[in-house]
C-alpha atoms as a PDB file:
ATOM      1  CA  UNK A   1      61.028 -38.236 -31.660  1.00  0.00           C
ATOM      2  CA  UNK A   2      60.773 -36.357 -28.264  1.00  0.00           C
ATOM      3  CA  UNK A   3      63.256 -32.841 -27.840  1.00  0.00           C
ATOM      4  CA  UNK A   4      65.298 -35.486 -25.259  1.00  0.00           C
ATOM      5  CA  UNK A   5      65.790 -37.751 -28.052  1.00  0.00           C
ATOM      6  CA  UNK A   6      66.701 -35.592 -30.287  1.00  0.00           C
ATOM      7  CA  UNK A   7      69.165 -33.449 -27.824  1.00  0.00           C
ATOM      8  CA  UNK A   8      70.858 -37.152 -27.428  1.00  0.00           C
ATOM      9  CA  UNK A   9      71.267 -38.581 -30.892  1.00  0.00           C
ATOM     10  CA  UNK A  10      73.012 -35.203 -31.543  1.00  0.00           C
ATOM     11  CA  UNK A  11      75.028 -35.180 -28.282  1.00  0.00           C
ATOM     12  CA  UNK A  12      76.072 -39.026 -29.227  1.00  0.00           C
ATOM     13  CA  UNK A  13      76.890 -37.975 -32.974  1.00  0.00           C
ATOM     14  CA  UNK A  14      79.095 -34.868 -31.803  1.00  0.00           C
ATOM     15  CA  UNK A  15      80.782 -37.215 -29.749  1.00  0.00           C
ATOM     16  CA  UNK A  16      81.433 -39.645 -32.431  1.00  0.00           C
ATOM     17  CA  UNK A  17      82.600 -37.254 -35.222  1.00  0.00           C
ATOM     18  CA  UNK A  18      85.145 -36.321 -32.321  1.00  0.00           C
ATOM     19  CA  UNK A  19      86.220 -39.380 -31.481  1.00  0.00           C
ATOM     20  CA  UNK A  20      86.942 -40.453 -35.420  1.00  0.00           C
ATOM     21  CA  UNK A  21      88.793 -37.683 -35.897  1.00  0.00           C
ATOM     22  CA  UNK A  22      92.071 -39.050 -33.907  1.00  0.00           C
ATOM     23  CA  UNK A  23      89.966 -42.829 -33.474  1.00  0.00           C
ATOM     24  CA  UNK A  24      93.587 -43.901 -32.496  1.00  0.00           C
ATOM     25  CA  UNK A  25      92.996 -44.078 -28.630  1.00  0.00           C
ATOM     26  CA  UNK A  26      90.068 -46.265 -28.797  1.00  0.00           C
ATOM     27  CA  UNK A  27      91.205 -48.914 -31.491  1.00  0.00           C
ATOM     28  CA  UNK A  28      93.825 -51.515 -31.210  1.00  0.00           C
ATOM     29  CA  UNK A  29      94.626 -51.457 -34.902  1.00  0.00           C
ATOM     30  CA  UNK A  30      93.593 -48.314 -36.039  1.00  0.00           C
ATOM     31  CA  UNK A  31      93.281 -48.960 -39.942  1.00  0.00           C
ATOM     32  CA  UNK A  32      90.163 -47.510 -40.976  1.00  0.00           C
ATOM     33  CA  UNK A  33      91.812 -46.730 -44.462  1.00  0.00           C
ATOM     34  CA  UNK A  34      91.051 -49.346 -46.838  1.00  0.00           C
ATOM     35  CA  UNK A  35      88.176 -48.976 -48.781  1.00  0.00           C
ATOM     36  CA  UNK A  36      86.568 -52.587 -48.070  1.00  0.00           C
ATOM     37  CA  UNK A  37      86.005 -51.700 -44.125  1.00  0.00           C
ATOM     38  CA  UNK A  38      83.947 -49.569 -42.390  1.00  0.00           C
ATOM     39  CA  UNK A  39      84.824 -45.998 -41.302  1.00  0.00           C
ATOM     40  CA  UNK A  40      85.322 -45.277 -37.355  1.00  0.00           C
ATOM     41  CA  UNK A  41      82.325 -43.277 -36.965  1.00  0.00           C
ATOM     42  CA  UNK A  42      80.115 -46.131 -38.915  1.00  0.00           C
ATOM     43  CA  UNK A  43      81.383 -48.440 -36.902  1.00  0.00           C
ATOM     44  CA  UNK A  44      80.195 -46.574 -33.417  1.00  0.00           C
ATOM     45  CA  UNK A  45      77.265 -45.621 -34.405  1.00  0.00           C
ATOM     46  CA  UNK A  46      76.591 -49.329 -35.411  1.00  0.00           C
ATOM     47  CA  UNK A  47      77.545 -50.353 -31.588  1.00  0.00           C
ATOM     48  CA  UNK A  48      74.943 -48.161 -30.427  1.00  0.00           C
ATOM     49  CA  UNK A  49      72.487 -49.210 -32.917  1.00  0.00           C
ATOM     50  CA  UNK A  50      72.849 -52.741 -31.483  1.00  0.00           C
ATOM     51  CA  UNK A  51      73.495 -52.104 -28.032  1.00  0.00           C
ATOM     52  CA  UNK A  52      69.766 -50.171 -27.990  1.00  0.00           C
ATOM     53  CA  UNK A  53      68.565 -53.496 -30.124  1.00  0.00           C
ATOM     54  CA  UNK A  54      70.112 -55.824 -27.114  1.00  0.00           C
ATOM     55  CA  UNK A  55      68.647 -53.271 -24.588  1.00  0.00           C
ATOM     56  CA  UNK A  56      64.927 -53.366 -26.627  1.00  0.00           C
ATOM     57  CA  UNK A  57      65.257 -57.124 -26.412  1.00  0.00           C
ATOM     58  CA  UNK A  58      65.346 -57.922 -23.199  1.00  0.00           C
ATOM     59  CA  UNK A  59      63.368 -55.275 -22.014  1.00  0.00           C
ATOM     60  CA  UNK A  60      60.386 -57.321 -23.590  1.00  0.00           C
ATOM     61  CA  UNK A  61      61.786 -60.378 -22.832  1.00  0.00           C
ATOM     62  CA  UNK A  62      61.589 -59.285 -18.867  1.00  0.00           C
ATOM     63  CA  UNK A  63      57.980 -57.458 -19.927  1.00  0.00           C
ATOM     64  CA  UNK A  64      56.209 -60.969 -21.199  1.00  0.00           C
ATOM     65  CA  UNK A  65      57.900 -63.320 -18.323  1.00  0.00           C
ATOM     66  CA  UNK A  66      56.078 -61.164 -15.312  1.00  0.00           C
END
């Protein structure tokens, strides 16, 4: 992984740990204390997971229709 990469994955991690620390302002139901779901900072790091996924997608879907 390039020194960009790696500057952003822990720029996007930092972020995260933040953000599940009081997760209360970006959750509607902020219950993250059972055991059977998934902690806050699982969850977003999941979202990103997929949203680069969706993004790697269609950027070869685009690539083999031109």
């Amino acid at each position: 992984m390039n020194e960009y990469a790696n500057s952003l994955k822990k720029t996007l991690t930092s972020l995260i740990r933040e953000m599940s620390a009081a997760p209360a302002p970006y959750v509607q139901n902020p219950d993250f204390t059972r055991k059977e779901k998934l902690p806050f900072e699982t969850v977003m790091q999941h979202l990103f997971l997929w949203a680069a996924i969706a993004y790697t997608r269609n950027s070869w879907n685009r690539r083999a229709m031109t």
